[in-house]
N, C-alpha and C. Protein backbone atom coordinates (compact mmCIF):
# COMPACT_ATOMS: atom_id res chain seq x y z
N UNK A 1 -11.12 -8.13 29.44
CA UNK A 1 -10.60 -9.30 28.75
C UNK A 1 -9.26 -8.97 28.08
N UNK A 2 -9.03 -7.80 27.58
CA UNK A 2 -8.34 -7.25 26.92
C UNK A 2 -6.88 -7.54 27.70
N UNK A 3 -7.07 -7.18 28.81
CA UNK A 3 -5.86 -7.18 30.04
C UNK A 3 -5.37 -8.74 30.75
N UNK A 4 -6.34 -9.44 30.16
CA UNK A 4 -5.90 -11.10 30.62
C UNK A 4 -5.33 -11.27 29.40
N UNK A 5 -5.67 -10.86 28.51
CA UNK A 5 -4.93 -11.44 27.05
C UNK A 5 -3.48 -10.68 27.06
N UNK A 6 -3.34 -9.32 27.44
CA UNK A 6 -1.96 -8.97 27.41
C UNK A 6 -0.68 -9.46 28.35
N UNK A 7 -1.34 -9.86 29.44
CA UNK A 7 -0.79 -10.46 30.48
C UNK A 7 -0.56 -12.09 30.28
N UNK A 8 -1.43 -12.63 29.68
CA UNK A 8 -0.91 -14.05 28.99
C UNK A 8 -0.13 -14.09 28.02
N UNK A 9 -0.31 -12.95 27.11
CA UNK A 9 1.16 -13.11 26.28
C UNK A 9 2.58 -12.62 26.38
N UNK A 10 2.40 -11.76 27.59
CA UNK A 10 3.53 -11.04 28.14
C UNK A 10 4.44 -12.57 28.90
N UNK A 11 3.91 -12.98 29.18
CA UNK A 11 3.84 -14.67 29.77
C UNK A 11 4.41 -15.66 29.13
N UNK A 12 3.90 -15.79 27.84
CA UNK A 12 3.90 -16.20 26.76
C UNK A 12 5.52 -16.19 26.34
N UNK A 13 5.68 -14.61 25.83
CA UNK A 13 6.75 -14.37 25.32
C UNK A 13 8.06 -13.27 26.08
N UNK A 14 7.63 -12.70 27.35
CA UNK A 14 8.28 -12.26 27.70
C UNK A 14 9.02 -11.03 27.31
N UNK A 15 7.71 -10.01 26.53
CA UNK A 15 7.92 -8.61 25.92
C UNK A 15 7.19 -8.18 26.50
N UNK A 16 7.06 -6.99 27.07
CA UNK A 16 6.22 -5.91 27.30
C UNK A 16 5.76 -4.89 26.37
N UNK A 17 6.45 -5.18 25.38
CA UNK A 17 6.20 -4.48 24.29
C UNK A 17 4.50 -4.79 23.86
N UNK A 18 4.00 -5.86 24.52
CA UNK A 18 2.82 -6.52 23.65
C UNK A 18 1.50 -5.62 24.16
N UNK A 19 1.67 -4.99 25.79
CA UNK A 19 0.88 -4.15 26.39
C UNK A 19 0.48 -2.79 26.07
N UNK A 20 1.95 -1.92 25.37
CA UNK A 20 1.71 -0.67 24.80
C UNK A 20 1.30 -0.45 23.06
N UNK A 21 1.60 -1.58 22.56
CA UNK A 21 0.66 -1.53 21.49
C UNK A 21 -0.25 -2.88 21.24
N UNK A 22 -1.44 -2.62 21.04
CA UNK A 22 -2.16 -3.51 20.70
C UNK A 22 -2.54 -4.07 19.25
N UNK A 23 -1.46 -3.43 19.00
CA UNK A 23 -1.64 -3.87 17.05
C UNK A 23 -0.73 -4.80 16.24
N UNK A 24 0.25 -4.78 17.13
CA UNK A 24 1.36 -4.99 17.06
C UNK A 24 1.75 -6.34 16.70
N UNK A 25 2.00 -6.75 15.34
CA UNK A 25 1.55 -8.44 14.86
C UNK A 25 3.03 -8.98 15.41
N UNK A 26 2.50 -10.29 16.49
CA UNK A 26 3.19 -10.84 17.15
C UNK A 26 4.36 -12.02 16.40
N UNK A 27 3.89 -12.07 15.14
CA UNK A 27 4.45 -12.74 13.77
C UNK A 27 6.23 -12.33 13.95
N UNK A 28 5.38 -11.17 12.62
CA UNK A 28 6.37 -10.08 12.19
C UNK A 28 7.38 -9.86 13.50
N UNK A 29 7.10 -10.09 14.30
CA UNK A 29 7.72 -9.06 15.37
C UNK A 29 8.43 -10.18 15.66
N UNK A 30 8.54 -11.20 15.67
CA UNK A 30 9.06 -12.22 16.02
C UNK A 30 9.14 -12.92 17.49
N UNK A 31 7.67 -12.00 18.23
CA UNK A 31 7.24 -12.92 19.67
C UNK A 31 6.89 -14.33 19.21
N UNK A 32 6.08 -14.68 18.34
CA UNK A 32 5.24 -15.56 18.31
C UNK A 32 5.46 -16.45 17.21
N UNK A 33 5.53 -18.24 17.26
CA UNK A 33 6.24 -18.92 16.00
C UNK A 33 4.75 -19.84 16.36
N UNK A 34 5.51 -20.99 15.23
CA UNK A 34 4.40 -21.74 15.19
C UNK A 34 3.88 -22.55 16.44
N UNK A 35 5.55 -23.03 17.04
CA UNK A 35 5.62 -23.51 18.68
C UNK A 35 4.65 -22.86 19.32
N UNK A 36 4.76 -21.22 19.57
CA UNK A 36 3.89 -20.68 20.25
C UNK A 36 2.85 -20.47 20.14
N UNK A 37 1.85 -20.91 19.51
CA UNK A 37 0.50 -20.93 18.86
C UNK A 37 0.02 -22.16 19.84
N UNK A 38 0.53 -23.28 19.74
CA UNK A 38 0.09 -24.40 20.87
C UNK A 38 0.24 -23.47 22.54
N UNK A 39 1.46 -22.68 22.81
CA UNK A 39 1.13 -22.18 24.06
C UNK A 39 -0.20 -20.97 24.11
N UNK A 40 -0.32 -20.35 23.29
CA UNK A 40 -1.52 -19.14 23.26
C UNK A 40 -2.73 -20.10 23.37
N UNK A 41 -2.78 -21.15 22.64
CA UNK A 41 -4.39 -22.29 22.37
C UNK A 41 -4.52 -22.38 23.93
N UNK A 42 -3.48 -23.30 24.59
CA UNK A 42 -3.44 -23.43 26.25
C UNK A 42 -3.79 -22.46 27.01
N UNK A 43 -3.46 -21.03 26.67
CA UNK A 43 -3.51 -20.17 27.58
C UNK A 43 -4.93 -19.60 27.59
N UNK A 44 -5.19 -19.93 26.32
CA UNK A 44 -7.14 -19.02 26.19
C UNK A 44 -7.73 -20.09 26.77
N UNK A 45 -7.45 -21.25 26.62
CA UNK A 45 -8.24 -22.60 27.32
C UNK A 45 -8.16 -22.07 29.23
N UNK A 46 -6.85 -21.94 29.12
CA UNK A 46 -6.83 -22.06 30.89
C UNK A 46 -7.23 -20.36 31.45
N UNK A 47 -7.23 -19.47 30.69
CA UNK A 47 -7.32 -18.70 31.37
C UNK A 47 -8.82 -18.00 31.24
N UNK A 48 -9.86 -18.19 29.63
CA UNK A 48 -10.91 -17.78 29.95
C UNK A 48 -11.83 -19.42 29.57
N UNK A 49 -11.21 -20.46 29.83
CA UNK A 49 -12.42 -21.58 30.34
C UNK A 49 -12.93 -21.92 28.59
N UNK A 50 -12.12 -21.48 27.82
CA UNK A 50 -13.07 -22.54 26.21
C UNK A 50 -11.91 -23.00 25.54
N UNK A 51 -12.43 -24.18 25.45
CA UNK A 51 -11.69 -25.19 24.84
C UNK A 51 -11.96 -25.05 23.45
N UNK A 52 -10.27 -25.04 22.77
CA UNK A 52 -10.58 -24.54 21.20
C UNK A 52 -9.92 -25.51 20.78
N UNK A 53 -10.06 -25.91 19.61
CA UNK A 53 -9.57 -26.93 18.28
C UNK A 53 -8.74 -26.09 17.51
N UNK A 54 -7.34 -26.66 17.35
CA UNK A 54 -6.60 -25.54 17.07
C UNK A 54 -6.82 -25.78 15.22
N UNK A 55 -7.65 -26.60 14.38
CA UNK A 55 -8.26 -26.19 13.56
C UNK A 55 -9.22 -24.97 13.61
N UNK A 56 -9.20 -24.47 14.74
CA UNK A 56 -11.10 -23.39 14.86
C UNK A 56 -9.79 -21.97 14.99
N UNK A 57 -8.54 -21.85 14.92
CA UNK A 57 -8.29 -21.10 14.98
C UNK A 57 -7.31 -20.63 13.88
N UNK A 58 -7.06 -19.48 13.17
CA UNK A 58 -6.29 -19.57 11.67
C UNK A 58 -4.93 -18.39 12.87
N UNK A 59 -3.80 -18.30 12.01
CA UNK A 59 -2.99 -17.14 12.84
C UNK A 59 -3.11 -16.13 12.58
N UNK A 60 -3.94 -15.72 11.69
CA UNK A 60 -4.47 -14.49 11.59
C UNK A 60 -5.31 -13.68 12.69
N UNK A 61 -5.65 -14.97 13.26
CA UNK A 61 -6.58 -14.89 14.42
C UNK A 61 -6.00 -13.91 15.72
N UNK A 62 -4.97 -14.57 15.69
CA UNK A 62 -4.24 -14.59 17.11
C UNK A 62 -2.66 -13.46 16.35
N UNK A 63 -3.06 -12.66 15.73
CA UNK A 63 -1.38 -11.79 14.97
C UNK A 63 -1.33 -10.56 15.94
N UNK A 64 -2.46 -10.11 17.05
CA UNK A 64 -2.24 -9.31 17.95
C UNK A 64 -3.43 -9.11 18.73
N UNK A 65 -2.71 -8.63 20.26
CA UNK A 65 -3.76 -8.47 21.22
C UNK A 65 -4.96 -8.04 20.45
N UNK A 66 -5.69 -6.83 19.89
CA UNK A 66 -6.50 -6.79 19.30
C UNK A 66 -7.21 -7.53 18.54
N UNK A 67 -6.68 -8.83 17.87
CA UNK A 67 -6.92 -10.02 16.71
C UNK A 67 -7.13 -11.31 17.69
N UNK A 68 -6.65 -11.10 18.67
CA UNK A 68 -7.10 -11.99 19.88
C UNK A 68 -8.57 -11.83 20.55
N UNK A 69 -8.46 -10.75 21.05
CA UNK A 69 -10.00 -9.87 21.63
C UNK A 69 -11.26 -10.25 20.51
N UNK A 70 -10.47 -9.77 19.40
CA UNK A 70 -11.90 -10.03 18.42
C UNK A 70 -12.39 -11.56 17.91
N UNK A 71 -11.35 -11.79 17.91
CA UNK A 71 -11.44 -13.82 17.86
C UNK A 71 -12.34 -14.14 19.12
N UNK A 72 -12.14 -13.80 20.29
CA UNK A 72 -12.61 -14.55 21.41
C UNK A 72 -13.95 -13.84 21.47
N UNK A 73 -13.87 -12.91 21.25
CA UNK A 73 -15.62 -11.51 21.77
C UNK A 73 -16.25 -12.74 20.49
N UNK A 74 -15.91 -12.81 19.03
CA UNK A 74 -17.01 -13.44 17.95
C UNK A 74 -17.00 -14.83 18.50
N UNK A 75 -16.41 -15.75 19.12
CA UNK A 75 -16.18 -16.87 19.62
C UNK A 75 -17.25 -17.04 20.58
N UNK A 76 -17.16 -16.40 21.86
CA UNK A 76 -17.92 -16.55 23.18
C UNK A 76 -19.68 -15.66 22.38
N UNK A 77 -19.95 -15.23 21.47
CA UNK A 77 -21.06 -14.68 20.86
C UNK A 77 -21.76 -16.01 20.41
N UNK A 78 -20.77 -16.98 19.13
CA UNK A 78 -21.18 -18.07 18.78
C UNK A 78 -21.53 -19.45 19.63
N UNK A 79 -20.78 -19.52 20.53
CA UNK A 79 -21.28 -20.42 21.61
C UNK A 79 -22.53 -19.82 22.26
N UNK A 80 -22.58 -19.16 22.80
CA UNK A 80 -23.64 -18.21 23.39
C UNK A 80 -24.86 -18.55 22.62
N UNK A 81 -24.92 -18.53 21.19
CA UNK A 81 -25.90 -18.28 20.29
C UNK A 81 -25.90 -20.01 20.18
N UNK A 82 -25.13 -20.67 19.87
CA UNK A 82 -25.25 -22.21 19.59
C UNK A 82 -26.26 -22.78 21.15
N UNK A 83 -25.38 -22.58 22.32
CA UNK A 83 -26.05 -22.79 23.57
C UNK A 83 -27.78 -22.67 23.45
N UNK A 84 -28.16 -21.55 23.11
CA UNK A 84 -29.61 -20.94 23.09
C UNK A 84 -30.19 -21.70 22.38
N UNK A 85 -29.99 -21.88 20.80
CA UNK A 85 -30.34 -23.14 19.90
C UNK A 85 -29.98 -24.53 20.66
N UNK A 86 -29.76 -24.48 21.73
CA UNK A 86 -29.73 -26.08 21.84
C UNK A 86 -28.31 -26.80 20.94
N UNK A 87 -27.50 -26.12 20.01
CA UNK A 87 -26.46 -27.28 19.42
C UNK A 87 -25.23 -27.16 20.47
């Protein structure tokens, strides 16, 4: 998953820089503005299939590949777990 997310934001923003570190807050660094927050929402929609409310997501969420991974791994856990309960 890790490697669809670096490759969508390499996409995204057109650094490669985003592949050799994964810590690397896309903010600060100045890949990523508020504009680009609507393209990252699109890209997790189209590329791993869940449709998010861009209320369900804070930018803390999404400040680096790693903060991405862990957003989506606790994300696809909670659906998973909602699914089973029936909500």
């Amino acid at each position: 998953m890790k490697d669809q997310i670096i490759k969508m934001l390499i996409e995204i923003t057109g650094d490669e820089e985003i592949g050799r570190d994964l810590e690397l807050n896309l903010f600060k660094n100045g890949l990523l503005d508020s504009m680009a927050i609507i393209e990252v929402i699109l890209g997790i929609e189209d590329v791993f299939g869940i449709k998010l409310n861009p209320s369900e997501l804070e930018k803390e969420n999404i400040e680096s590949v790693n903060k991405i991974y862990d957003f989506l791994s606790n994300y696809k856990e909670i659906q998973k777990i909602n699914m089973e309960e029936g909500k």
